[in-house]
N, C-alpha and C. Protein backbone atom coordinates (compact mmCIF):
# COMPACT_ATOMS: atom_id res chain seq x y z
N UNK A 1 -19.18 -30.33 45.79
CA UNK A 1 -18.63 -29.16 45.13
C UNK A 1 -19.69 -28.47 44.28
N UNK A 2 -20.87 -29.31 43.37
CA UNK A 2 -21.76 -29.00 42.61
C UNK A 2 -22.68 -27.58 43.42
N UNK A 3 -22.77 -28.39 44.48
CA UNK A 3 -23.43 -27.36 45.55
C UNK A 3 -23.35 -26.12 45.91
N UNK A 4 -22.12 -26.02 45.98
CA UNK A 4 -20.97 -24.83 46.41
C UNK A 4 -21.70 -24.25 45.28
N UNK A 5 -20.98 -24.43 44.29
CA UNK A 5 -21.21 -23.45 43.05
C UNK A 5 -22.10 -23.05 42.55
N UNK A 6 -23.50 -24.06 43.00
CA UNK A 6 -25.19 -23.56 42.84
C UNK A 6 -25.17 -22.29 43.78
N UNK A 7 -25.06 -22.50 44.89
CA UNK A 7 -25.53 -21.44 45.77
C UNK A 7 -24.68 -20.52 46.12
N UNK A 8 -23.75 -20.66 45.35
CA UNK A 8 -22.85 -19.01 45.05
C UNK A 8 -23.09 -18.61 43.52
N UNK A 9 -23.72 -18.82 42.22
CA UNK A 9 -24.45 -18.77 41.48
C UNK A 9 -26.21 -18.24 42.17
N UNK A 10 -26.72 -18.61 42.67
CA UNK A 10 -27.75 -18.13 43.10
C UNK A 10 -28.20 -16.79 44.30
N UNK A 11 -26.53 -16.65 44.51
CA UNK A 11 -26.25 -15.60 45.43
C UNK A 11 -26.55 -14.21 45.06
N UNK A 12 -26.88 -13.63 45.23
CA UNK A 12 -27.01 -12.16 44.47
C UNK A 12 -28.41 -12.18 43.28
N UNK A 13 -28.58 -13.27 43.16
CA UNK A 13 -29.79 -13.35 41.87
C UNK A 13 -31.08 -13.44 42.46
N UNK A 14 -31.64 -13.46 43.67
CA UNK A 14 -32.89 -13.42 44.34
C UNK A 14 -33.64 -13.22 43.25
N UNK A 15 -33.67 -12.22 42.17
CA UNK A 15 -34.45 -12.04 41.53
C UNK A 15 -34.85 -12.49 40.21
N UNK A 16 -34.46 -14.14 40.16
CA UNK A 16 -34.63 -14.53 39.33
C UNK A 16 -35.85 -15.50 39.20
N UNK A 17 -36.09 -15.94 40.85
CA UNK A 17 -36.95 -16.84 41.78
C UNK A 17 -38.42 -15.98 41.11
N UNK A 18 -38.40 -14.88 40.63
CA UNK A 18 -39.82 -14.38 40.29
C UNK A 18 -40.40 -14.54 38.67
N UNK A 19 -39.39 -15.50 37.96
CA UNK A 19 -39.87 -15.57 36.43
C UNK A 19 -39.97 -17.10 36.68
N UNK A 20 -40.38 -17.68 35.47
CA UNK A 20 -40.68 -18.82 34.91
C UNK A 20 -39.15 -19.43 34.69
N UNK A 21 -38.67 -18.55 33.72
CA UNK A 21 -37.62 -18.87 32.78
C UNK A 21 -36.87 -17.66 32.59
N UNK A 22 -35.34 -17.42 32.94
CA UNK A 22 -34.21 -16.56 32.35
C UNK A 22 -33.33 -17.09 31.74
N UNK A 23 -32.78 -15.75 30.45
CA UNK A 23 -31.46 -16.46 29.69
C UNK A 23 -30.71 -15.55 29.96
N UNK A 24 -29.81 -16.01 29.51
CA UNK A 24 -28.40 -15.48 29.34
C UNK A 24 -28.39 -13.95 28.99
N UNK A 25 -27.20 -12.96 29.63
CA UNK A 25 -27.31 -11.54 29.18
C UNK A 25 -27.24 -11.13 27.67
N UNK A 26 -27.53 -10.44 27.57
CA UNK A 26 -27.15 -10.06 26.02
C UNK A 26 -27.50 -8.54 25.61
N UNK A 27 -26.25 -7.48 25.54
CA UNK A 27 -26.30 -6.07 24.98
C UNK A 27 -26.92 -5.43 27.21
N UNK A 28 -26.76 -5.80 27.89
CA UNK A 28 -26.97 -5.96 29.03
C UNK A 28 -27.90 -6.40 29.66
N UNK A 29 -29.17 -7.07 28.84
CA UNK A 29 -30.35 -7.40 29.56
C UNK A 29 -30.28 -9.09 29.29
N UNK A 30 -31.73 -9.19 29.70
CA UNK A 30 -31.69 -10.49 29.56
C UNK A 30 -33.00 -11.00 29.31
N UNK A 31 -33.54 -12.11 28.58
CA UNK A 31 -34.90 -12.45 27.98
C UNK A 31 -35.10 -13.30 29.31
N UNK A 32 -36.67 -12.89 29.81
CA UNK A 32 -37.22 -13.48 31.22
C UNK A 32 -38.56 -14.08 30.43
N UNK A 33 -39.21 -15.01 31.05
CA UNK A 33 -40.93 -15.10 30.91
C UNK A 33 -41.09 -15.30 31.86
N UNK A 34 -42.42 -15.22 31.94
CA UNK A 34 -43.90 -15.31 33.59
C UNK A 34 -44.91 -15.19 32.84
N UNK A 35 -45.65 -16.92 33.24
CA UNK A 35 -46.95 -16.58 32.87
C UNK A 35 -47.13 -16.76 31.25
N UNK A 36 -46.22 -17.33 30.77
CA UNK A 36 -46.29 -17.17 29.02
C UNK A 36 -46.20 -16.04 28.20
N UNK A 37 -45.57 -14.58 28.80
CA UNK A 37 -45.32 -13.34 28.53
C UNK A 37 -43.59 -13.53 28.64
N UNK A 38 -43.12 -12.60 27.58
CA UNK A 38 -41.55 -12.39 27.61
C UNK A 38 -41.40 -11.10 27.80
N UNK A 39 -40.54 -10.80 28.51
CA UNK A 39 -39.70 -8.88 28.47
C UNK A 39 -38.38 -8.86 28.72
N UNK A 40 -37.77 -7.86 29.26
CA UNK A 40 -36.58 -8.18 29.35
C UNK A 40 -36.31 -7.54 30.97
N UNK A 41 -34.96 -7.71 31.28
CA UNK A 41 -34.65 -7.28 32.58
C UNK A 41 -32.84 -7.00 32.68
N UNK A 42 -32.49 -6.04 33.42
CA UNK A 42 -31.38 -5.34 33.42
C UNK A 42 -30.51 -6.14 34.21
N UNK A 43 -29.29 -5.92 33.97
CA UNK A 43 -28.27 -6.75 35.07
C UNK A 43 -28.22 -6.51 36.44
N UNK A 44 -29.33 -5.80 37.36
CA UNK A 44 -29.81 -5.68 38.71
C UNK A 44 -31.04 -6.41 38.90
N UNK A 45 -31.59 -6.87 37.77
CA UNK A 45 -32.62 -7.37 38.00
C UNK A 45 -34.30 -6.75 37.57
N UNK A 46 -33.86 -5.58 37.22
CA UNK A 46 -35.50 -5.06 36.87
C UNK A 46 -35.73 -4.94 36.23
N UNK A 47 -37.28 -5.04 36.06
CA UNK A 47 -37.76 -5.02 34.50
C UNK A 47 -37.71 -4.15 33.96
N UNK A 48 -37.70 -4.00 32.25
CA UNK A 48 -36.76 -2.70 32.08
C UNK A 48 -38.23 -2.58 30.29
N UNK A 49 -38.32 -4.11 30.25
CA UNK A 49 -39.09 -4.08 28.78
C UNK A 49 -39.98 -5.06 29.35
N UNK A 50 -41.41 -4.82 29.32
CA UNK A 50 -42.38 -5.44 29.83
C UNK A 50 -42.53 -6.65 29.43
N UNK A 51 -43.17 -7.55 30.46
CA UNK A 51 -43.87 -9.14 29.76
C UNK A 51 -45.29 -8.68 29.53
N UNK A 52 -44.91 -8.25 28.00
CA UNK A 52 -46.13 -8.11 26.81
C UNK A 52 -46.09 -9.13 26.00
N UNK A 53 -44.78 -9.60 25.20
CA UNK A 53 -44.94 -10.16 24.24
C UNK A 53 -45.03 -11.89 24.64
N UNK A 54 -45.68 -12.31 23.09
CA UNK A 54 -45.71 -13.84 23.24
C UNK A 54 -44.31 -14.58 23.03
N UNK A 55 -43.68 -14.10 22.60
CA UNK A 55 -42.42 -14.46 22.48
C UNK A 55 -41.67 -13.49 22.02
N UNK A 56 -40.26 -14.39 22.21
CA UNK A 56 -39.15 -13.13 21.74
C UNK A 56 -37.48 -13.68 21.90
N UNK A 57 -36.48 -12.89 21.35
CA UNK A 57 -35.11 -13.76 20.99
C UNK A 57 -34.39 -12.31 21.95
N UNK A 58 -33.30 -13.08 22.32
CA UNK A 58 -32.29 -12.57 22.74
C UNK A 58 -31.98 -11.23 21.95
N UNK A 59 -31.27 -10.19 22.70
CA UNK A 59 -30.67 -8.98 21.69
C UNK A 59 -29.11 -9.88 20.84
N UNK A 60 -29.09 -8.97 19.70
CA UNK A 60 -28.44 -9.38 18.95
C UNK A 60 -27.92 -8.09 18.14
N UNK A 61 -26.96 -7.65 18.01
CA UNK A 61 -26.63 -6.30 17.02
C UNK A 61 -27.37 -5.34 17.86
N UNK A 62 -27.47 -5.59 18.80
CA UNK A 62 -28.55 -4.16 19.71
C UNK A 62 -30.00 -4.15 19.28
N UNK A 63 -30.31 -5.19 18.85
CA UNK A 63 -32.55 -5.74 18.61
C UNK A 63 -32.53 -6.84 19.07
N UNK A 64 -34.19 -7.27 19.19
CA UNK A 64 -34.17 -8.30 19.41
C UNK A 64 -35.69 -8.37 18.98
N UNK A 65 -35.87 -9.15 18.27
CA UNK A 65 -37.03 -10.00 17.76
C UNK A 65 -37.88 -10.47 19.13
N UNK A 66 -39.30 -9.39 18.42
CA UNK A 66 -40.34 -10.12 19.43
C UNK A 66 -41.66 -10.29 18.48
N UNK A 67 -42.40 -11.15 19.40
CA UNK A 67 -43.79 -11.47 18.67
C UNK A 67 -44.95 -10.65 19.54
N UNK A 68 -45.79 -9.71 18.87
CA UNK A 68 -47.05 -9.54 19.69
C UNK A 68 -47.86 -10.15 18.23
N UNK A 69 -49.58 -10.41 19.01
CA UNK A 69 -50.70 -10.44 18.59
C UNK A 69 -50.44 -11.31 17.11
N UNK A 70 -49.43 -11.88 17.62
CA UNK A 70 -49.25 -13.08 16.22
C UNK A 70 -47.87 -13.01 15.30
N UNK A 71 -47.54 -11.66 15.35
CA UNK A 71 -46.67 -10.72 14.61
C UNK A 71 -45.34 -10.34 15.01
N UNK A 72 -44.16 -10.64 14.07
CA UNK A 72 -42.86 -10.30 15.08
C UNK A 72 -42.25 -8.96 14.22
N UNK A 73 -41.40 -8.36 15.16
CA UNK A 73 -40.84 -6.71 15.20
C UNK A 73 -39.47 -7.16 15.75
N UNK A 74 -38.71 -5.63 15.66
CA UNK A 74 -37.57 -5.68 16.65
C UNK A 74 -37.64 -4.49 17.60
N UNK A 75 -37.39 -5.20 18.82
CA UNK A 75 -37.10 -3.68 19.71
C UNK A 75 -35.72 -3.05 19.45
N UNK A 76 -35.31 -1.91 20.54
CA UNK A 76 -33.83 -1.55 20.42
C UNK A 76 -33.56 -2.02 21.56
N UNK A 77 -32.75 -1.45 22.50
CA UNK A 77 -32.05 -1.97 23.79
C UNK A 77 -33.27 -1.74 24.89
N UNK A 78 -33.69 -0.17 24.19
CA UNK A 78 -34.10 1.07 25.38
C UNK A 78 -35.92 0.68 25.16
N UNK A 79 -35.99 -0.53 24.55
CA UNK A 79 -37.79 -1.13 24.56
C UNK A 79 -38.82 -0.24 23.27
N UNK A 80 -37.34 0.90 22.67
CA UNK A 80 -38.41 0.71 21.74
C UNK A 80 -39.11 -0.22 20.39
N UNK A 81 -40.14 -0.07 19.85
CA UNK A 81 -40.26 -0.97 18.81
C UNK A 81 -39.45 -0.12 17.47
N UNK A 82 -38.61 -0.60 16.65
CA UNK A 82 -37.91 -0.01 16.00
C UNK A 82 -38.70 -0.34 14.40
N UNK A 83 -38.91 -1.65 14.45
CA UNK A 83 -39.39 -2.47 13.81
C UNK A 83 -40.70 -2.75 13.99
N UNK A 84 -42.02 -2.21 13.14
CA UNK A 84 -43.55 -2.88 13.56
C UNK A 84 -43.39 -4.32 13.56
N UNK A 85 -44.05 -4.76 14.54
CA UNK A 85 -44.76 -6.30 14.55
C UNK A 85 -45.70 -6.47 13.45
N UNK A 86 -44.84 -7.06 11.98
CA UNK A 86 -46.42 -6.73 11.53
C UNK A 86 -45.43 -8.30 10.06
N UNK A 87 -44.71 -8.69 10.76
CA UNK A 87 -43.63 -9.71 9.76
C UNK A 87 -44.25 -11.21 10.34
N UNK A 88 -44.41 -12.37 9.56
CA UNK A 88 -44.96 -13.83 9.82
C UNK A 88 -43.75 -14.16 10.75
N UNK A 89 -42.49 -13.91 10.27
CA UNK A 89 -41.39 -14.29 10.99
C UNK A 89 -40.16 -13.14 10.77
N UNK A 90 -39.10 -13.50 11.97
CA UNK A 90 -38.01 -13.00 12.18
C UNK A 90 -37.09 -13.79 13.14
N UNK A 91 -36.07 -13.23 13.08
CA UNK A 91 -34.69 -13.45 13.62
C UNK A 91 -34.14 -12.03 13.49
N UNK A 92 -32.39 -13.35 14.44
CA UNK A 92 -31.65 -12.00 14.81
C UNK A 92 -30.88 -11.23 13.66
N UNK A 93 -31.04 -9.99 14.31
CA UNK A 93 -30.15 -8.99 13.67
C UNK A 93 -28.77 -9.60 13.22
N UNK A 94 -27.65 -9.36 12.62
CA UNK A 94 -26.45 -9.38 12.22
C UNK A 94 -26.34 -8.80 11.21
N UNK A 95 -24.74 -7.94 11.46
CA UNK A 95 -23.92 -7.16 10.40
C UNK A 95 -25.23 -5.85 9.89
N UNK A 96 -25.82 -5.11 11.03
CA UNK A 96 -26.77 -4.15 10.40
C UNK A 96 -28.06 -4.71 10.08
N UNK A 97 -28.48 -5.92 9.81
CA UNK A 97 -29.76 -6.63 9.30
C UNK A 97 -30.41 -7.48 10.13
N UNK A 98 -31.47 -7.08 10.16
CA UNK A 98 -32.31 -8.50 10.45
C UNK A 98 -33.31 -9.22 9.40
N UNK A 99 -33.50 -10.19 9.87
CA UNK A 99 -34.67 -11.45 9.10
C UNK A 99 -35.27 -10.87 9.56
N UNK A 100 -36.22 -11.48 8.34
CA UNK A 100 -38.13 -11.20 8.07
C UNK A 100 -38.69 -11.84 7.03
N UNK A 101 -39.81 -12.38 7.35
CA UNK A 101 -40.38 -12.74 6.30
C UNK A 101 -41.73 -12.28 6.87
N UNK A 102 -42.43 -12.43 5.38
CA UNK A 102 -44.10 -12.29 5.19
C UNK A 102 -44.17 -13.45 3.54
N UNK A 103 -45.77 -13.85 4.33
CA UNK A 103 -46.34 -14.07 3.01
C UNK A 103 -45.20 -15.57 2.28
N UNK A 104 -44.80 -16.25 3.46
CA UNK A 104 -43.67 -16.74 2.94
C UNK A 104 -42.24 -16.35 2.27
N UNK A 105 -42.18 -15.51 2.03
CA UNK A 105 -40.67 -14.65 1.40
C UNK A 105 -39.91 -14.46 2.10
N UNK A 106 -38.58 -14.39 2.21
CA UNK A 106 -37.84 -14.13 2.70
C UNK A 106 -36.80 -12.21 2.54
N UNK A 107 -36.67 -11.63 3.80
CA UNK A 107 -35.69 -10.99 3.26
C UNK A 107 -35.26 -9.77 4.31
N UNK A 108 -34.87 -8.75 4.41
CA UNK A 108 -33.91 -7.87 5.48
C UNK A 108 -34.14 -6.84 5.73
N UNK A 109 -34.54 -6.31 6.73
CA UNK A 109 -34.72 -4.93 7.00
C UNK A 109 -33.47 -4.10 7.74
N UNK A 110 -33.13 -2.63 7.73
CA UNK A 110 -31.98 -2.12 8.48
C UNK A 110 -32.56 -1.83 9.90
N UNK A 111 -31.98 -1.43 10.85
CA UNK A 111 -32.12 -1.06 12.20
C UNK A 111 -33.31 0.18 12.26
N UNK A 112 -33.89 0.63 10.87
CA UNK A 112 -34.82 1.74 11.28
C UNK A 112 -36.23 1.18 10.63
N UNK A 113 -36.12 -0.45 10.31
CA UNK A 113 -37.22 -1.24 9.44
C UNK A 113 -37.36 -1.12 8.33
N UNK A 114 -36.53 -0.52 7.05
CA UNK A 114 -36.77 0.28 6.44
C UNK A 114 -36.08 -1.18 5.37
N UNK A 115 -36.86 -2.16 4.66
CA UNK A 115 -36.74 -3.15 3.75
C UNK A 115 -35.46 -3.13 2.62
N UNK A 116 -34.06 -3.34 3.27
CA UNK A 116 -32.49 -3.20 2.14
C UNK A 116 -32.88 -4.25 1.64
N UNK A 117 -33.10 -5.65 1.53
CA UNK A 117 -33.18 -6.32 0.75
C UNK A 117 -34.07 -7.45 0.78
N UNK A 118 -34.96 -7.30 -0.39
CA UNK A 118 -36.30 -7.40 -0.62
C UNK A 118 -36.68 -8.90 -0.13
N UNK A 119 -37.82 -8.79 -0.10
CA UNK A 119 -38.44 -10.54 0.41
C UNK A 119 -39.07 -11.00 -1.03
N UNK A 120 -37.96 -11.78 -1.34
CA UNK A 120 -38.09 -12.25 -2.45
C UNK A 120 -36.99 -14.01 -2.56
N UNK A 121 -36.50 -14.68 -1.83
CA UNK A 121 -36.13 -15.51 -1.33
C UNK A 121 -37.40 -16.53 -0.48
N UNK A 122 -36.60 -18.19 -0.72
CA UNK A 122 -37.48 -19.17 -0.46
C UNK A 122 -37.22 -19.13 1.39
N UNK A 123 -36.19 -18.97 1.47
CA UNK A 123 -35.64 -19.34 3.20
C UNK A 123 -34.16 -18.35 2.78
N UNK A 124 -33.69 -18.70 4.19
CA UNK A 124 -32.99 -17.61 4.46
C UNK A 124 -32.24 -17.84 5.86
N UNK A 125 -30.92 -17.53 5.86
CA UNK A 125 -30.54 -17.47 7.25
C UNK A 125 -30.00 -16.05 7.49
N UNK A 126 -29.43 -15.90 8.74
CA UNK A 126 -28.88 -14.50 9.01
C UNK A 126 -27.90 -14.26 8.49
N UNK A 127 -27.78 -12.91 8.50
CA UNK A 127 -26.04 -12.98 8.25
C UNK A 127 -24.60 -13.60 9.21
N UNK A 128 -23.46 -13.54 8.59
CA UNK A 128 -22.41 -14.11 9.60
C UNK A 128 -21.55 -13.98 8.77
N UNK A 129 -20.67 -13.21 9.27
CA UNK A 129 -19.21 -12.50 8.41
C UNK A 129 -19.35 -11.95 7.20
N UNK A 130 -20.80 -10.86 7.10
CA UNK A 130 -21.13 -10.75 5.76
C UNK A 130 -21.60 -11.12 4.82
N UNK A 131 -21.89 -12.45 4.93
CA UNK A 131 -23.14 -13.31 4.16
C UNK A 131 -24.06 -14.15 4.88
N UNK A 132 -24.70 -14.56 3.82
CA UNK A 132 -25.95 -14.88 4.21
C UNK A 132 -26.56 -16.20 3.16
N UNK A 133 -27.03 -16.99 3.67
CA UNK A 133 -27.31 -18.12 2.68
C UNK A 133 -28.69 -18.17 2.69
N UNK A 134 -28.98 -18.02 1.36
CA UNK A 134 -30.39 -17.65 0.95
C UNK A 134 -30.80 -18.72 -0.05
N UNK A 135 -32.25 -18.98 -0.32
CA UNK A 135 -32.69 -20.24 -1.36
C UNK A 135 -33.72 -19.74 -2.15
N UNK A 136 -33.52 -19.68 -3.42
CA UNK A 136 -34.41 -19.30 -4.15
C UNK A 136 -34.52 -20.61 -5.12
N UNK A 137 -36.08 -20.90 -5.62
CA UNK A 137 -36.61 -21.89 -6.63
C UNK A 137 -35.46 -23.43 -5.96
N UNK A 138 -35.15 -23.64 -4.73
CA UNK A 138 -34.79 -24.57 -4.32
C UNK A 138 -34.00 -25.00 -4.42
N UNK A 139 -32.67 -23.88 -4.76
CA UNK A 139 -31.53 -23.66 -4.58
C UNK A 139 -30.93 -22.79 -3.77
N UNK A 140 -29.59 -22.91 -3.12
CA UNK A 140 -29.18 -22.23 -2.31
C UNK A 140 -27.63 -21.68 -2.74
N UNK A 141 -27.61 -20.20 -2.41
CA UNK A 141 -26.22 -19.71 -2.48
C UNK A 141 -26.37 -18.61 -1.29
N UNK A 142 -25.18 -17.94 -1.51
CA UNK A 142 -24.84 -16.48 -0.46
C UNK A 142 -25.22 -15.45 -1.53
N UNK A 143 -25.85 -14.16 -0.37
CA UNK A 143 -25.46 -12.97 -1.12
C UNK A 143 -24.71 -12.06 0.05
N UNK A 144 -24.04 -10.65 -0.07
CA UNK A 144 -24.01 -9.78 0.96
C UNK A 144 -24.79 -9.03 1.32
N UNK A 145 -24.60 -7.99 2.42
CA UNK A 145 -25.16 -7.20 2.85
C UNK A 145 -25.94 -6.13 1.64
N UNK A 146 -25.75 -5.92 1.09
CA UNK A 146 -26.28 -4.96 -0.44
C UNK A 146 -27.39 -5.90 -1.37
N UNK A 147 -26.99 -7.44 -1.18
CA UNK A 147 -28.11 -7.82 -1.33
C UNK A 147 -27.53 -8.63 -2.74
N UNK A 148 -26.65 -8.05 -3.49
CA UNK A 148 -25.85 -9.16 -4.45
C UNK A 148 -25.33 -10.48 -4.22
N UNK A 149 -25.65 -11.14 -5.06
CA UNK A 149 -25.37 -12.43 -5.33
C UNK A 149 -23.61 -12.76 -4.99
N UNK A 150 -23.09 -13.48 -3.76
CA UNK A 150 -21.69 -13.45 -3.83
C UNK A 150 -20.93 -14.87 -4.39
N UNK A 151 -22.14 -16.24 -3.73
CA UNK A 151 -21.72 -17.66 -4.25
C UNK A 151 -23.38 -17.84 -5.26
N UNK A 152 -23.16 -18.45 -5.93
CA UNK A 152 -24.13 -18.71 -7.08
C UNK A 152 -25.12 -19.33 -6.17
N UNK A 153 -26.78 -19.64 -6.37
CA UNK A 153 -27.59 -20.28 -6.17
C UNK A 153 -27.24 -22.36 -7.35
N UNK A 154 -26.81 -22.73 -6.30
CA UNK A 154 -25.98 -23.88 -7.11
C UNK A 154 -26.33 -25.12 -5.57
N UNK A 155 -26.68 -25.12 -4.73
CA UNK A 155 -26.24 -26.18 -3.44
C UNK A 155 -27.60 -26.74 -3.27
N UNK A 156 -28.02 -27.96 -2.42
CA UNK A 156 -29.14 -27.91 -2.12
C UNK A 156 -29.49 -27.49 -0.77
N UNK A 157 -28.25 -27.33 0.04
CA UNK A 157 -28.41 -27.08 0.90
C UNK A 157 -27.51 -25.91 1.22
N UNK A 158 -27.56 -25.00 2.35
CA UNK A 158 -25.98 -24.44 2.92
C UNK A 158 -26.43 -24.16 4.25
N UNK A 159 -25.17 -23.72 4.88
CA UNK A 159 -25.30 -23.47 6.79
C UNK A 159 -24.58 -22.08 6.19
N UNK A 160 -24.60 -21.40 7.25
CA UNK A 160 -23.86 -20.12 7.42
C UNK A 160 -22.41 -19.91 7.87
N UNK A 161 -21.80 -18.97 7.30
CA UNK A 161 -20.76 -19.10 7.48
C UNK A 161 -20.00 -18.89 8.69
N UNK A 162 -18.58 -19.43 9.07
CA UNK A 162 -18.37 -19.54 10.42
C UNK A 162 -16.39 -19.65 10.32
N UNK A 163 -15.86 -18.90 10.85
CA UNK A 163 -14.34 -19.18 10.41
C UNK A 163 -14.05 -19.03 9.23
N UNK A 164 -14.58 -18.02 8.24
CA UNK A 164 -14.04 -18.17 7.15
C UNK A 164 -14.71 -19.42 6.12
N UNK A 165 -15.63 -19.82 6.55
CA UNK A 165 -15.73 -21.12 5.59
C UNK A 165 -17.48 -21.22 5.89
N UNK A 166 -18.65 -22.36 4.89
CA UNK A 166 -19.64 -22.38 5.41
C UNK A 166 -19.30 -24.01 4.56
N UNK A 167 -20.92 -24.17 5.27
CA UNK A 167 -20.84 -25.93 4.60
C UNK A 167 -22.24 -25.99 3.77
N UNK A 168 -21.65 -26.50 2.89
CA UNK A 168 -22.99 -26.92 1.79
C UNK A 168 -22.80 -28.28 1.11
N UNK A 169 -24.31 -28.90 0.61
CA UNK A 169 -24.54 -30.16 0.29
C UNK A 169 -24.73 -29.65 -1.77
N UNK A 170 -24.15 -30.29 -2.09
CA UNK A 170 -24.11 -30.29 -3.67
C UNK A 170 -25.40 -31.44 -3.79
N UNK A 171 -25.30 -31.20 -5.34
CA UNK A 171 -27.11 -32.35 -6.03
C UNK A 171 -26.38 -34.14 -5.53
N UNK A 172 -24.68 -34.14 -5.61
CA UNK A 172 -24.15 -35.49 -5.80
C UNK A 172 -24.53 -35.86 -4.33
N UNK A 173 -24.95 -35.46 -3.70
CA UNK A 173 -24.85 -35.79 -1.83
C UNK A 173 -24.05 -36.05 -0.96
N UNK A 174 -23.36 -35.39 -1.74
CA UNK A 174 -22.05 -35.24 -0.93
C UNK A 174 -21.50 -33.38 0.06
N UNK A 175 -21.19 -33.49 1.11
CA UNK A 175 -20.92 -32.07 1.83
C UNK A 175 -19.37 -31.72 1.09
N UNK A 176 -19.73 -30.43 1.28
CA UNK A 176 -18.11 -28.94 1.02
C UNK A 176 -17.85 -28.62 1.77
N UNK A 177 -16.91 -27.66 1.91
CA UNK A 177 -16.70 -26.71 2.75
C UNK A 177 -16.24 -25.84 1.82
N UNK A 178 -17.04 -24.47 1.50
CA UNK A 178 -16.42 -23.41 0.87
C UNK A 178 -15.95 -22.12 1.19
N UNK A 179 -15.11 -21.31 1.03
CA UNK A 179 -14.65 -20.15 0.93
C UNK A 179 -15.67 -19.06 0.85
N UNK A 180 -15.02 -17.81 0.57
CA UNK A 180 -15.85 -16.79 0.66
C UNK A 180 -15.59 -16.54 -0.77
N UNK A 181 -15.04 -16.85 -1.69
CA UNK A 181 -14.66 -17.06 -3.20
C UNK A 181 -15.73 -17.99 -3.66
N UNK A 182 -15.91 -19.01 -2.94
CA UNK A 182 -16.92 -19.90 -3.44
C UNK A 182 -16.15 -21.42 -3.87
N UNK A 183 -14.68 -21.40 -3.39
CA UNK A 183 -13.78 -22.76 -3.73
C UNK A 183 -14.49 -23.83 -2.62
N UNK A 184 -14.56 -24.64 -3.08
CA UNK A 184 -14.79 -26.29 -2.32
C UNK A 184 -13.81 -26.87 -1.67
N UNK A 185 -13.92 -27.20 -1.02
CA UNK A 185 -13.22 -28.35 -0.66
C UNK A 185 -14.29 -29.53 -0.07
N UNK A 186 -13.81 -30.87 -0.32
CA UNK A 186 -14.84 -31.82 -0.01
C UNK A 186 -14.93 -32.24 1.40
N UNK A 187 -15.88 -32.62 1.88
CA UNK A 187 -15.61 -32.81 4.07
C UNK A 187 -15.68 -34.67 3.75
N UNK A 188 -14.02 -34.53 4.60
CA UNK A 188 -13.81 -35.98 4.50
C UNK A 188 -13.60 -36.91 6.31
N UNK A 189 -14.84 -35.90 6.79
CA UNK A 189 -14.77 -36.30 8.36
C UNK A 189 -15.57 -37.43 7.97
């Protein structure tokens, strides 16, 4: 049966036999490499955003984080660079923003690169339902999209939020699960 379903999966995709490595669609294309180059390619198959870069992430919010000449940017759908390559690091877009850092800092640019909230954070994750768990002096809380403080810098750790809830490690070493208020509850899995 495994069989069956390989080669009706591989039916129609001839053109996948010409990369290294394809992922999954995303905003309609899809991240290909050849050769240690990434670009992207359309749901017929053609290349649509060249294998220039050294790396690069899936679209996400309609960008997608790539690396040239050491340096990561975001394209848009349509290959342009929206974002200079000119950040140590990035990630994906969410809720309007993407990651960036330089220089070690952390912090967010909008869809036209244009720096909403500053790199001034230790680490950093993306956003997800509007926040974002950020670490400053080696603490961690949320802020929102505007860039205000929403759960205090108080955890040593946090994940991002997911269902309404995110998980964080307090100084006692013990895990939460908190709200978007910032209430606890203790994880008694």
């Amino acid at each position: 049966m495994s069989a069956l379903l390989l080669s009706s999966f591989s039916w129609g995709q001839e053109w996948t036999k010409q990369y290294d490595n394809f992922e999954d669609f995303s905003s309609g294309l899809a991240l290909v490499s050849k050769g240690g180059k990434k670009g992207f390619v359309n749901e017929q198959g053609k290349l649509v955003i060249p294998l220039i870069y050294e790396d690069a992430m899936h679209f996400s919010d309609g960008m997608a984080a790539v690396k040239k000449s050491g340096k990561w940017g975001f394209l848009d759908s349509t290959g342009k660079e929206v974002v200079p390559c000119d950040y140590e690091d990035a990630n994906s877009f969410a809720n309007g923003l993407g990651l960036v850092a330089r220089n070690n800092r952390f912090g967010f640019v909008d869809k036209t690169g244009k720096v909403v909230i500053p790199l001034v954070y230790d680490n950093a994750s993306c956003f997800a339902e509007g926040l974002a768990a950020v670490n400053k002096k080696g603490l961690w809380g949320f802020i929102d999209t505007k860039g205000d403080e929403v759960i205090p810098f108080k955890y040593n750790y946090a994940v991002s939020f997911y269902q309404g809830s995110a998980k964080v490690l307090k100084a006692n070493g013990k895990w939460y699960y908190i709200d978007k208020a910032g209430k606890e509850t203790l994880v008694t899995e």
